[in-house]
PDB file of N, CA and C in Angstrom:
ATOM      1  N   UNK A   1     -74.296 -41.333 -44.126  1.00  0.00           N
ATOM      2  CA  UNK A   1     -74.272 -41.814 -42.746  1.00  0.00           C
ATOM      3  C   UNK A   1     -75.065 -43.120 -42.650  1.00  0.00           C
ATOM      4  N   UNK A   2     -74.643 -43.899 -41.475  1.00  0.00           N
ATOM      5  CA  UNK A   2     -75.615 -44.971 -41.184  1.00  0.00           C
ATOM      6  C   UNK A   2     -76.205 -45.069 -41.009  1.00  0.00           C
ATOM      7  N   UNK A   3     -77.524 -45.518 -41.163  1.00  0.00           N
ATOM      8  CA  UNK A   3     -78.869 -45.209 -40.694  1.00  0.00           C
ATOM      9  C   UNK A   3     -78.939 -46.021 -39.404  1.00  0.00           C
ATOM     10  N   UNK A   4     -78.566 -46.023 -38.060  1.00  0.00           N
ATOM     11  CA  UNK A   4     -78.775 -46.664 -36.878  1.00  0.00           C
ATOM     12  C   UNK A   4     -80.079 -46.505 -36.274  1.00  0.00           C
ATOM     13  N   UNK A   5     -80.690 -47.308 -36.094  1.00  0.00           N
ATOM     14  CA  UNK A   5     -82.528 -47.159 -35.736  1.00  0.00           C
ATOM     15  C   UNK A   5     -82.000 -46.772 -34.377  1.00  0.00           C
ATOM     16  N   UNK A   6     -81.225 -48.283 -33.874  1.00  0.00           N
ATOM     17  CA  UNK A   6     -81.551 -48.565 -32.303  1.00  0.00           C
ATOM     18  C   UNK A   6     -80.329 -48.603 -31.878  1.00  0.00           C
ATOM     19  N   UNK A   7     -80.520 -48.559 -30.264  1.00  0.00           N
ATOM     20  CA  UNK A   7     -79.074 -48.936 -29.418  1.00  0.00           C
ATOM     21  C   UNK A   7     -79.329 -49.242 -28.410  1.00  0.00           C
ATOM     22  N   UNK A   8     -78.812 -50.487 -27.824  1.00  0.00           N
ATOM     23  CA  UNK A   8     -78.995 -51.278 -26.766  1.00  0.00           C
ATOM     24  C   UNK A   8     -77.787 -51.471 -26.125  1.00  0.00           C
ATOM     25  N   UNK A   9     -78.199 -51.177 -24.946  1.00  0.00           N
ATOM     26  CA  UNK A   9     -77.142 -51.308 -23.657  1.00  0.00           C
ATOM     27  C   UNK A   9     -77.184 -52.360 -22.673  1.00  0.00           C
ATOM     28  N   UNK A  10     -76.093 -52.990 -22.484  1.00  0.00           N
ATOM     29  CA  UNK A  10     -76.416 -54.263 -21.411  1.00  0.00           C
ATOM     30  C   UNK A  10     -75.376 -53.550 -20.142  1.00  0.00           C
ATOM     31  N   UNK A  11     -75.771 -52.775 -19.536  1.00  0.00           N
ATOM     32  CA  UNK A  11     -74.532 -52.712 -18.799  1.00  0.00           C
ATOM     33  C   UNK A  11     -74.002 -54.057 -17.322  1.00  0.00           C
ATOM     34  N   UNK A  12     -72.737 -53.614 -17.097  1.00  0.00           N
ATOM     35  CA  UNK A  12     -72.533 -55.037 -16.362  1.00  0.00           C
ATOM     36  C   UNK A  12     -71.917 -54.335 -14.964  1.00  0.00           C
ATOM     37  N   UNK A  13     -72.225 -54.887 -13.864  1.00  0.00           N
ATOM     38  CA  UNK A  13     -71.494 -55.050 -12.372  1.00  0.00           C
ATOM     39  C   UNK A  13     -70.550 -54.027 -12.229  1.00  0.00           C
ATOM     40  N   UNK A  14     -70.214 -52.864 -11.851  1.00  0.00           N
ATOM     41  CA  UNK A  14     -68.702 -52.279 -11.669  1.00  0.00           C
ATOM     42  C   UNK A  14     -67.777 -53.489 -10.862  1.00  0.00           C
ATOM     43  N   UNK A  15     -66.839 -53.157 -11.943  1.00  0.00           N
ATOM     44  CA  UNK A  15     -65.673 -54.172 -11.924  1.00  0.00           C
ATOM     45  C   UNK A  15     -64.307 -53.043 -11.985  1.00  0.00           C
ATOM     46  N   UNK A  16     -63.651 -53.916 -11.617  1.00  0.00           N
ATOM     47  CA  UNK A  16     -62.016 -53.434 -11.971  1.00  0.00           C
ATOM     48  C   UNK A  16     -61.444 -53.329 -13.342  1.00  0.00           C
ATOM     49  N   UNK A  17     -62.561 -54.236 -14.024  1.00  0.00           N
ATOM     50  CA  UNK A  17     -61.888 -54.638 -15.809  1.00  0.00           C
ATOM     51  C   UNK A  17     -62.230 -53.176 -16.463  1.00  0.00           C
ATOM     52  N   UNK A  18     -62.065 -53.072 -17.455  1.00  0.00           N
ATOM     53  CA  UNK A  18     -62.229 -52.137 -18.289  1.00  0.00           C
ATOM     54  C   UNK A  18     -63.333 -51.845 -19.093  1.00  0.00           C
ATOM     55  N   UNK A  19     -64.131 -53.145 -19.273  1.00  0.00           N
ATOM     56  CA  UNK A  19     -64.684 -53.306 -19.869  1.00  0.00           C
ATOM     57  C   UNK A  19     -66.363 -53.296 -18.873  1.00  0.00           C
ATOM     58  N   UNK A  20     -66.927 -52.131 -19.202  1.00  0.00           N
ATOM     59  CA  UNK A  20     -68.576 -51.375 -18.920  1.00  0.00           C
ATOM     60  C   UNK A  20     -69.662 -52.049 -19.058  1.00  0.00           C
ATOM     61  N   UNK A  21     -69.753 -52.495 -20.795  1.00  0.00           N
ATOM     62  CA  UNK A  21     -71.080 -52.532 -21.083  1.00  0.00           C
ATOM     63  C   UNK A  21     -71.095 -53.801 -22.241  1.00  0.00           C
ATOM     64  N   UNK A  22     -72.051 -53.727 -22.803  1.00  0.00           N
ATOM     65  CA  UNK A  22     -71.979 -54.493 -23.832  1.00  0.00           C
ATOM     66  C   UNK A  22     -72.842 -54.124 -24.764  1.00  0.00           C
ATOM     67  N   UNK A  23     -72.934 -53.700 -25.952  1.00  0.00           N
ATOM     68  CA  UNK A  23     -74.073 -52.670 -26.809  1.00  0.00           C
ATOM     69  C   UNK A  23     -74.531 -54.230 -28.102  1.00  0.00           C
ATOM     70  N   UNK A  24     -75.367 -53.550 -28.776  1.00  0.00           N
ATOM     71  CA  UNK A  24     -76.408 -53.959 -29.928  1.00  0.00           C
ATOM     72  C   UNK A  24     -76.930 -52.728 -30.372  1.00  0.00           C
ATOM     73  N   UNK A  25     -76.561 -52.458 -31.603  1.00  0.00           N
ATOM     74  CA  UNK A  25     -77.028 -51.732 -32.659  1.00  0.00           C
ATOM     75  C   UNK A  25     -77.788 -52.405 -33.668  1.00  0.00           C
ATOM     76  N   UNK A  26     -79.053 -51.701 -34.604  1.00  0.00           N
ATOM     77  CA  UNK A  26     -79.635 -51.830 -35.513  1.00  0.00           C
ATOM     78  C   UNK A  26     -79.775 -51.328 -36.414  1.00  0.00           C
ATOM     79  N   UNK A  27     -79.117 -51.587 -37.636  1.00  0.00           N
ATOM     80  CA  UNK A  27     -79.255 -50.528 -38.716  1.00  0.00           C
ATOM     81  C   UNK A  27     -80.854 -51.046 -39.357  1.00  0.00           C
ATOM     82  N   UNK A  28     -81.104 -49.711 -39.761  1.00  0.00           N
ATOM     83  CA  UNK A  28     -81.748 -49.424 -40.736  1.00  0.00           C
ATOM     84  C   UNK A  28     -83.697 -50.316 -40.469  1.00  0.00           C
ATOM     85  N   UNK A  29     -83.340 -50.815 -39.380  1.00  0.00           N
ATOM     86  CA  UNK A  29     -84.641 -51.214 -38.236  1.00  0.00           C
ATOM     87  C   UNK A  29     -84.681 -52.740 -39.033  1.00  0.00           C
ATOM     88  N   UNK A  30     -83.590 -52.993 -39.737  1.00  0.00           N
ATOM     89  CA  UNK A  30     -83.582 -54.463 -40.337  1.00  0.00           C
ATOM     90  C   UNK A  30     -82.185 -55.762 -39.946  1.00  0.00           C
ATOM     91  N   UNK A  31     -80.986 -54.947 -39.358  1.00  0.00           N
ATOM     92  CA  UNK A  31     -79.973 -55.670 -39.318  1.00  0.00           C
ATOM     93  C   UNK A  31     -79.333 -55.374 -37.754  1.00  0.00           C
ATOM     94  N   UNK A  32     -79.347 -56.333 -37.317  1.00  0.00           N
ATOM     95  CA  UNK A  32     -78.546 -56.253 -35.583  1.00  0.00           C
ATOM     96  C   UNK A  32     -77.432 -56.632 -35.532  1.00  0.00           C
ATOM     97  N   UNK A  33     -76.360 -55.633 -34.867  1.00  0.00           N
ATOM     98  CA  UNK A  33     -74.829 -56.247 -34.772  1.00  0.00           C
ATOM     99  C   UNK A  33     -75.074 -56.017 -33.286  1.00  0.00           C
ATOM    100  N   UNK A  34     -74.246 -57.991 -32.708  1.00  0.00           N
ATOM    101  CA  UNK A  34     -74.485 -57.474 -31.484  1.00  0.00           C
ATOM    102  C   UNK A  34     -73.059 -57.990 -30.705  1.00  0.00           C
ATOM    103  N   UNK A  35     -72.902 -57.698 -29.596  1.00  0.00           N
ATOM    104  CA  UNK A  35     -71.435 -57.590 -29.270  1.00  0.00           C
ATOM    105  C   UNK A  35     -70.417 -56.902 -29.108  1.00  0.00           C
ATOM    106  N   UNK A  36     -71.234 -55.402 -29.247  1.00  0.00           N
ATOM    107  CA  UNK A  36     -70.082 -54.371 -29.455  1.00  0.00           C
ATOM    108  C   UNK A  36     -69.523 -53.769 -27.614  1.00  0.00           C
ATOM    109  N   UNK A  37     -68.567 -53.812 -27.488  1.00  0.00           N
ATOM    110  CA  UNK A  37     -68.189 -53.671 -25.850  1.00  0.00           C
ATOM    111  C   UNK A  37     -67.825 -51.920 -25.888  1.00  0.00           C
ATOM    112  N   UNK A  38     -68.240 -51.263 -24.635  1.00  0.00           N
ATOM    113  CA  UNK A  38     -68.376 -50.483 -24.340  1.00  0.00           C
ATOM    114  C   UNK A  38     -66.837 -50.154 -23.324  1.00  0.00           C
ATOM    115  N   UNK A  39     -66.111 -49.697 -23.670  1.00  0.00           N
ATOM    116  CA  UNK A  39     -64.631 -49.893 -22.609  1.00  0.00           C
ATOM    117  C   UNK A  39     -63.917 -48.699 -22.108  1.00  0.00           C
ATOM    118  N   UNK A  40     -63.592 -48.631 -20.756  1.00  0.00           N
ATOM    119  CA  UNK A  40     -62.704 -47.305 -20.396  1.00  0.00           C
ATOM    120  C   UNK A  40     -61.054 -47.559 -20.501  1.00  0.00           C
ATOM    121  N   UNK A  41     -61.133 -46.652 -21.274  1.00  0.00           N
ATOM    122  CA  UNK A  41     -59.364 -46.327 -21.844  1.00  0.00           C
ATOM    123  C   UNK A  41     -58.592 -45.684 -21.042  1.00  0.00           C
ATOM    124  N   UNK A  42     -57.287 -45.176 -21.311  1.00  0.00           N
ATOM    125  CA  UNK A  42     -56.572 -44.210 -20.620  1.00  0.00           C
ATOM    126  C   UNK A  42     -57.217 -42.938 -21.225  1.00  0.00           C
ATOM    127  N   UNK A  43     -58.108 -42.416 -22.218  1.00  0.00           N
ATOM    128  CA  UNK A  43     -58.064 -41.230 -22.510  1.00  0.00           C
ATOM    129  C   UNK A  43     -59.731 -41.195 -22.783  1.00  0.00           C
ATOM    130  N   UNK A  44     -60.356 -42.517 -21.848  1.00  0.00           N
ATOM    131  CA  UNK A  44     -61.700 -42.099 -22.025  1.00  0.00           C
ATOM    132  C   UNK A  44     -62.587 -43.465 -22.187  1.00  0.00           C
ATOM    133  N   UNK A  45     -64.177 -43.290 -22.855  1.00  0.00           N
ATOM    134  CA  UNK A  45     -64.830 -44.562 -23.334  1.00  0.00           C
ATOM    135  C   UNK A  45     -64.328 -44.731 -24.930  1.00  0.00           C
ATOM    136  N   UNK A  46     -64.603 -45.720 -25.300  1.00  0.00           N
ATOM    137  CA  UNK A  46     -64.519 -46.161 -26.943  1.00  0.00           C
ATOM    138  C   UNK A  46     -65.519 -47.607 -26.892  1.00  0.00           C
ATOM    139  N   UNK A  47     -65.418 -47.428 -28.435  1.00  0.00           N
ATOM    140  CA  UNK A  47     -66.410 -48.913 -28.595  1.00  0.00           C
ATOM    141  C   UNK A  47     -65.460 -49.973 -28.926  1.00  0.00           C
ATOM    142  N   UNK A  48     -65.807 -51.149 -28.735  1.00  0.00           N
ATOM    143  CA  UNK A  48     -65.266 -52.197 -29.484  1.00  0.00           C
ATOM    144  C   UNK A  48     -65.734 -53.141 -30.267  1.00  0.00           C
ATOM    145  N   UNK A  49     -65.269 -53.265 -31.568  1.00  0.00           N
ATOM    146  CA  UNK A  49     -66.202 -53.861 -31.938  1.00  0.00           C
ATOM    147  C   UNK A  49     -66.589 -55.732 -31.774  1.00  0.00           C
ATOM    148  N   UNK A  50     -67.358 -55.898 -31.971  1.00  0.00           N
ATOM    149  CA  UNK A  50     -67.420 -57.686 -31.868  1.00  0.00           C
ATOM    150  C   UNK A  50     -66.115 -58.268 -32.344  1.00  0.00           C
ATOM    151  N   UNK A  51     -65.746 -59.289 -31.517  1.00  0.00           N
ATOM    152  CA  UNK A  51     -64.692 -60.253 -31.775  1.00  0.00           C
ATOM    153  C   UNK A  51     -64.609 -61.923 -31.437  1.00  0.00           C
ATOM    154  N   UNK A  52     -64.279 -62.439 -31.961  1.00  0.00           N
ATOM    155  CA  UNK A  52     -64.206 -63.942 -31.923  1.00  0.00           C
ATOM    156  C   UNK A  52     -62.608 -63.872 -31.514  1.00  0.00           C
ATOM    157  N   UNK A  53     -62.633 -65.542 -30.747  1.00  0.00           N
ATOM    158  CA  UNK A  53     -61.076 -65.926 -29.886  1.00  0.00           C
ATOM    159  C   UNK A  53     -60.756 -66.884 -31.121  1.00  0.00           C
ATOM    160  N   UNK A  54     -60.217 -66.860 -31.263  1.00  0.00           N
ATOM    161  CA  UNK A  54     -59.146 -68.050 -32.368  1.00  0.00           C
ATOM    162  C   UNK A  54     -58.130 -68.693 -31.607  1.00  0.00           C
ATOM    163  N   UNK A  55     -58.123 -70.322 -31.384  1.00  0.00           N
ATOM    164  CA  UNK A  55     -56.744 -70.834 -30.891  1.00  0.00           C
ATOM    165  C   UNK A  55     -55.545 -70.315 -31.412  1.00  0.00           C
ATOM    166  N   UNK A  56     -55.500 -70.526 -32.651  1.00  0.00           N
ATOM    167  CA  UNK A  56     -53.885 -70.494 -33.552  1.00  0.00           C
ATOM    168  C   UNK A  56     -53.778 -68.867 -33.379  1.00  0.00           C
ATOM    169  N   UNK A  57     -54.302 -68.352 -33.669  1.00  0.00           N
ATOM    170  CA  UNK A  57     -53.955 -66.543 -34.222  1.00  0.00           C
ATOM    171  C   UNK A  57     -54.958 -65.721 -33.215  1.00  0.00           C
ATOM    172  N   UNK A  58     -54.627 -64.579 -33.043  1.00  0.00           N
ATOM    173  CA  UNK A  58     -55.172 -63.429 -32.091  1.00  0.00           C
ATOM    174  C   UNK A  58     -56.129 -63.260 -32.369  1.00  0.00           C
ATOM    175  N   UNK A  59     -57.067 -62.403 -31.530  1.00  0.00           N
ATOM    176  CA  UNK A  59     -58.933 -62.732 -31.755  1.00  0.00           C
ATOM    177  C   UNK A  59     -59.210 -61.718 -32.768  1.00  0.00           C
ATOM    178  N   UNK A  60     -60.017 -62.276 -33.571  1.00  0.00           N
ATOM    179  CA  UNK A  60     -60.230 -61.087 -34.933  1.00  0.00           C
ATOM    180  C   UNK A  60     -61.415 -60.785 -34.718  1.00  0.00           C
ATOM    181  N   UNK A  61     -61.953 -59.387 -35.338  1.00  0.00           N
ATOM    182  CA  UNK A  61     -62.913 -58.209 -35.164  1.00  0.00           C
ATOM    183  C   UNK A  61     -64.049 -59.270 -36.349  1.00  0.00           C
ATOM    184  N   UNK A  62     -65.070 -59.723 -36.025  1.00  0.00           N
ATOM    185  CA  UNK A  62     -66.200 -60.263 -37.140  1.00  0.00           C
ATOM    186  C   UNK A  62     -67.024 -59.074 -37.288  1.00  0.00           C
ATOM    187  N   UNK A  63     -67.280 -57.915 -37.231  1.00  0.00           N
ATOM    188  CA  UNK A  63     -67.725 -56.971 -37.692  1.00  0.00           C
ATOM    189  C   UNK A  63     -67.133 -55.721 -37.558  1.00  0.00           C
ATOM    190  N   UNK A  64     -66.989 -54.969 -38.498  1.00  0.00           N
ATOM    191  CA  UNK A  64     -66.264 -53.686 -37.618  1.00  0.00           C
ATOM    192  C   UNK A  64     -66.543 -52.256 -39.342  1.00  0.00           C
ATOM    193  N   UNK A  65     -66.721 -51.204 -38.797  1.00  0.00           N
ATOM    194  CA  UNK A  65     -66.842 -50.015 -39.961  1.00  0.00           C
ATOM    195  C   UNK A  65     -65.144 -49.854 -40.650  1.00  0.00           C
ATOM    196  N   UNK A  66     -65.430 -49.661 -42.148  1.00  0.00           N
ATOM    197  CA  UNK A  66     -64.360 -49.446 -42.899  1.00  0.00           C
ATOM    198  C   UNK A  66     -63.986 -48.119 -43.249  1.00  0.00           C
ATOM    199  N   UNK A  67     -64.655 -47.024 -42.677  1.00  0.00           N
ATOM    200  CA  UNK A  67     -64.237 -45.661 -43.118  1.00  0.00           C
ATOM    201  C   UNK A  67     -64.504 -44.566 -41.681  1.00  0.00           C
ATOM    202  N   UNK A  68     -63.741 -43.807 -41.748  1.00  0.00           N
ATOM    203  CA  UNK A  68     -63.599 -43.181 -39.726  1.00  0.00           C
ATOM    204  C   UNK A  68     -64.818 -42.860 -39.475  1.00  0.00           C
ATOM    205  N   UNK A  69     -65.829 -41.610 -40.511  1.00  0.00           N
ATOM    206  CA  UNK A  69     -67.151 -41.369 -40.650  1.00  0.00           C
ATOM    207  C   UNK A  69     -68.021 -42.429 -39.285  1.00  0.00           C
ATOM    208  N   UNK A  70     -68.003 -43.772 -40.382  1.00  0.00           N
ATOM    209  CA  UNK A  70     -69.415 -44.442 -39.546  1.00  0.00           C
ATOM    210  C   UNK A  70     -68.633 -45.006 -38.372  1.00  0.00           C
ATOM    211  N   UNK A  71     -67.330 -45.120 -38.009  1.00  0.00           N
ATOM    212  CA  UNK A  71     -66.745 -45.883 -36.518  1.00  0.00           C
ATOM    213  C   UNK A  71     -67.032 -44.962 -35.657  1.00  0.00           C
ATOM    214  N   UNK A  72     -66.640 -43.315 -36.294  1.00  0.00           N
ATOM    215  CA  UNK A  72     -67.183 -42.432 -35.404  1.00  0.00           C
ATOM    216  C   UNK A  72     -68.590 -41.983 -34.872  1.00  0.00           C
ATOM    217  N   UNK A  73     -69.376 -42.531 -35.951  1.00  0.00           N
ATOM    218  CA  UNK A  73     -70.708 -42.475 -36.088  1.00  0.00           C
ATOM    219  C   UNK A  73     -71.448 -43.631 -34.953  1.00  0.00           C
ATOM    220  N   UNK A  74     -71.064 -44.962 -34.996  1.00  0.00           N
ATOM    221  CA  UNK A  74     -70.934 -46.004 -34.130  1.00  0.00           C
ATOM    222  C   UNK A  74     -70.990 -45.320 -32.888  1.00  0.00           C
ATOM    223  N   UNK A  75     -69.803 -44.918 -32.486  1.00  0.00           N
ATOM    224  CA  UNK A  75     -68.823 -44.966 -31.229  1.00  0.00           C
ATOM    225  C   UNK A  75     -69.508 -43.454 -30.012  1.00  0.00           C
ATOM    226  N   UNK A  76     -69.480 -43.140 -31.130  1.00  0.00           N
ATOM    227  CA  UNK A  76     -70.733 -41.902 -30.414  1.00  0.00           C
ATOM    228  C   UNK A  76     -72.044 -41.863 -30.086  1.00  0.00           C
ATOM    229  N   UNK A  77     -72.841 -42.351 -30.837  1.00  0.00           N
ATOM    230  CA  UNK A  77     -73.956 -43.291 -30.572  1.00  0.00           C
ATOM    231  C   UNK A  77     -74.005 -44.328 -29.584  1.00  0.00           C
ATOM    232  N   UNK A  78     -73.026 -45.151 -28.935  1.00  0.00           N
ATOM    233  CA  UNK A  78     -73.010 -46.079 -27.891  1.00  0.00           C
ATOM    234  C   UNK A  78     -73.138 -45.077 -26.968  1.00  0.00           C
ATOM    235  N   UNK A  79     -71.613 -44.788 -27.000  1.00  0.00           N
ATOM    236  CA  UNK A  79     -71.086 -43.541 -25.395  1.00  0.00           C
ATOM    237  C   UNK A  79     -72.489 -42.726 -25.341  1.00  0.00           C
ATOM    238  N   UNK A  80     -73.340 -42.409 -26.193  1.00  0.00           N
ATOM    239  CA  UNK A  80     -74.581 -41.473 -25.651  1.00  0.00           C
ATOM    240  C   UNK A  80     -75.548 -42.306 -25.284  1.00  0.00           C
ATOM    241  N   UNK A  81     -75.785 -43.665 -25.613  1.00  0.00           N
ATOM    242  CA  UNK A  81     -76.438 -44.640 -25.078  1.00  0.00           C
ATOM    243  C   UNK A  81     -76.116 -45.286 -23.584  1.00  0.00           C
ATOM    244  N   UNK A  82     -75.011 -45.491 -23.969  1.00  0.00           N
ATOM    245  CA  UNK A  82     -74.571 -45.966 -22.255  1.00  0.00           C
ATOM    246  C   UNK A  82     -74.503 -44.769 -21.355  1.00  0.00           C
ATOM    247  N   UNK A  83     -74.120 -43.459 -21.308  1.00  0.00           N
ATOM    248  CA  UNK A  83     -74.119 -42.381 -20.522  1.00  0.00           C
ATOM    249  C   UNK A  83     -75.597 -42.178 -19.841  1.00  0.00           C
ATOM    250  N   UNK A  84     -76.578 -42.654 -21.114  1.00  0.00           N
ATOM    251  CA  UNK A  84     -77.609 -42.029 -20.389  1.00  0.00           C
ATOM    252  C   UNK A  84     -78.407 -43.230 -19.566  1.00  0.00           C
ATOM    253  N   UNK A  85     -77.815 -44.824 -20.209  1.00  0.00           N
ATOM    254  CA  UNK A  85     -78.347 -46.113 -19.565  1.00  0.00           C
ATOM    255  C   UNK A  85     -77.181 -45.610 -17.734  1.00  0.00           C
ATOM    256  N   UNK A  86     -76.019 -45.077 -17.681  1.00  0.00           N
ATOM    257  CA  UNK A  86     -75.738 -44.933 -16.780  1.00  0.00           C
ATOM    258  C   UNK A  86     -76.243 -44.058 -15.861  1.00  0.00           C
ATOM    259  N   UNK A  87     -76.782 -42.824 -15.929  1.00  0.00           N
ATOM    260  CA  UNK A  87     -77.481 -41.820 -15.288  1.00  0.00           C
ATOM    261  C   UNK A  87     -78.639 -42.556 -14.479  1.00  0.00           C
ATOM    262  N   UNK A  88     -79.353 -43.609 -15.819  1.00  0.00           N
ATOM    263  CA  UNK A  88     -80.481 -44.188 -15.007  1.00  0.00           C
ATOM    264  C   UNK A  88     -80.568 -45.208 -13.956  1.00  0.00           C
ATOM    265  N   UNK A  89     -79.054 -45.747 -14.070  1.00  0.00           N
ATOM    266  CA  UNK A  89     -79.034 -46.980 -12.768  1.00  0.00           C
ATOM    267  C   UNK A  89     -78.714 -46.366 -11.658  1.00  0.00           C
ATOM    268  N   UNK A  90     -79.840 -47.294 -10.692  1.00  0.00           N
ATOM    269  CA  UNK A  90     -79.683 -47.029  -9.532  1.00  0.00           C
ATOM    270  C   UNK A  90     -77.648 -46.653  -8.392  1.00  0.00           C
ATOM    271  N   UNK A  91     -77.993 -45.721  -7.793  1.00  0.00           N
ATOM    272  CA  UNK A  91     -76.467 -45.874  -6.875  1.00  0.00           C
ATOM    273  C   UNK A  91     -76.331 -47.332  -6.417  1.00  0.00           C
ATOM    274  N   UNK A  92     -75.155 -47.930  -6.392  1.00  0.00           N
ATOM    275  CA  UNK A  92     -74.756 -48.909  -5.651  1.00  0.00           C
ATOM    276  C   UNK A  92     -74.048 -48.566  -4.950  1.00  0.00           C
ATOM    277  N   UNK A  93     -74.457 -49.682  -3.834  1.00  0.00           N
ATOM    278  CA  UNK A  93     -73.611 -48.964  -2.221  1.00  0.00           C
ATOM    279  C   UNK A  93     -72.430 -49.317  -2.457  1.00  0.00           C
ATOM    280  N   UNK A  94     -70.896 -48.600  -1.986  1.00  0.00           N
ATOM    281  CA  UNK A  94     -69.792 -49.089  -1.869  1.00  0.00           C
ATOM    282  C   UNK A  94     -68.820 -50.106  -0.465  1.00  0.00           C
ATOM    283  N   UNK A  95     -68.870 -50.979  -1.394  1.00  0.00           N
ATOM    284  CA  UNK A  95     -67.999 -51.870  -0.255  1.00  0.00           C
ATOM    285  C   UNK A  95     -66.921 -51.544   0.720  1.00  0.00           C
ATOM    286  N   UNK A  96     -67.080 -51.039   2.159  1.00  0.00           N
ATOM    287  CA  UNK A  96     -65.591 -50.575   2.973  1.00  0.00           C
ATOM    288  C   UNK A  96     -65.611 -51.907   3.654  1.00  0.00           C
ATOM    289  N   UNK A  97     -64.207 -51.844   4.208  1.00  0.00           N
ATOM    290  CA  UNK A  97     -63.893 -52.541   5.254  1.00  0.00           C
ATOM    291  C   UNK A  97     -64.341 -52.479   6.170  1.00  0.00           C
ATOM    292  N   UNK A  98     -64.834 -52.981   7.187  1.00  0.00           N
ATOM    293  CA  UNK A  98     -65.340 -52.953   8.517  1.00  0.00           C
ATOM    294  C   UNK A  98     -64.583 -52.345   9.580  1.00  0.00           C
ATOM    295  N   UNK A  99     -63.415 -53.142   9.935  1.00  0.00           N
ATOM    296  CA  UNK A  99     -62.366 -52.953  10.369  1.00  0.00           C
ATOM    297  C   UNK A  99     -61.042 -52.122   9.958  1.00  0.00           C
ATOM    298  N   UNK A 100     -61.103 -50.994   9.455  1.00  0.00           N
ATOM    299  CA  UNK A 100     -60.078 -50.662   8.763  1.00  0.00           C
ATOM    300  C   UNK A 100     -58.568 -50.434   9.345  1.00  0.00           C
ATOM    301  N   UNK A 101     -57.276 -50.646   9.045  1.00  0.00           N
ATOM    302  CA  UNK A 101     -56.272 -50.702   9.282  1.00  0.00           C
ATOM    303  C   UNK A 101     -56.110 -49.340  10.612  1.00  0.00           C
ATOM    304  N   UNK A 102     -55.669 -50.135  11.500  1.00  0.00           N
ATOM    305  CA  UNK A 102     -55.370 -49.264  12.578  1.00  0.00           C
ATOM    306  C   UNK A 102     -56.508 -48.833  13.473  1.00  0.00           C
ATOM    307  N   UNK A 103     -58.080 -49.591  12.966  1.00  0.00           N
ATOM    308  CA  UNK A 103     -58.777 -49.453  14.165  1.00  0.00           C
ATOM    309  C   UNK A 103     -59.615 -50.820  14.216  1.00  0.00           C
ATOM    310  N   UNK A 104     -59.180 -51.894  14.670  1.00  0.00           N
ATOM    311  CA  UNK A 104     -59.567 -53.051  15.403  1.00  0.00           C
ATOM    312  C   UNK A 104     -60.358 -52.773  16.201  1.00  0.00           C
ATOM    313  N   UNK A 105     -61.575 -54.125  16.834  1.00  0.00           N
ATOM    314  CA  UNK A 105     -62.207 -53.788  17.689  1.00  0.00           C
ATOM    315  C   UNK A 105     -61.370 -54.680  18.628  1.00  0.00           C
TER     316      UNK A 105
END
């Protein structure tokens, strides 16, 4: 297994996008990968890993695990990081309409 020291959560604004959080992992209390996005799917959270945009060709993954073990190892380790960075943020109030359809002042 990987030895992951740390896990860092940036979480961001509720949005409409899909995309939650933004993580940093540390292996081994010596190496930081940072960039890994935190995202809601149709069948749930997953991680993503860091990626760069390329003009010519589609954006490629600059870091990512080569065997299911440590992606799963990764990916579970975020989602328990961000779940519990989520528990701890404050409620935000939700935006209504003032006026809502069919009752004008």
């Amino acid at each position: 297994m990987l030895p992951i020291t740390e896990v860092r959560i940036h979480l961001l604004p509720i949005s409409k996008t899909n995309l939650r959080a933004y993580a940093s992992i540390t292996i081994s209390g010596c190496f930081v990968v940072h960039g890994l996005r935190v995202l809601q799917g149709e069948h749930g959270l997953f991680v993503g890993m860091p990626r760069r945009k390329r003009e010519s060709t589609p954006s490629q993954d600059i870091a990512h695990p080569i065997n299911t073990e440590t992606r799963q190892q990764i990916e579970s380790m975020v989602i328990d990081a961000f779940t519990e960075a989520m528990a701890q943020r404050p409620m935000q109030p939700v935006e209504h309409d003032r006026n809502p359809p069919g009752h004008e002042d």
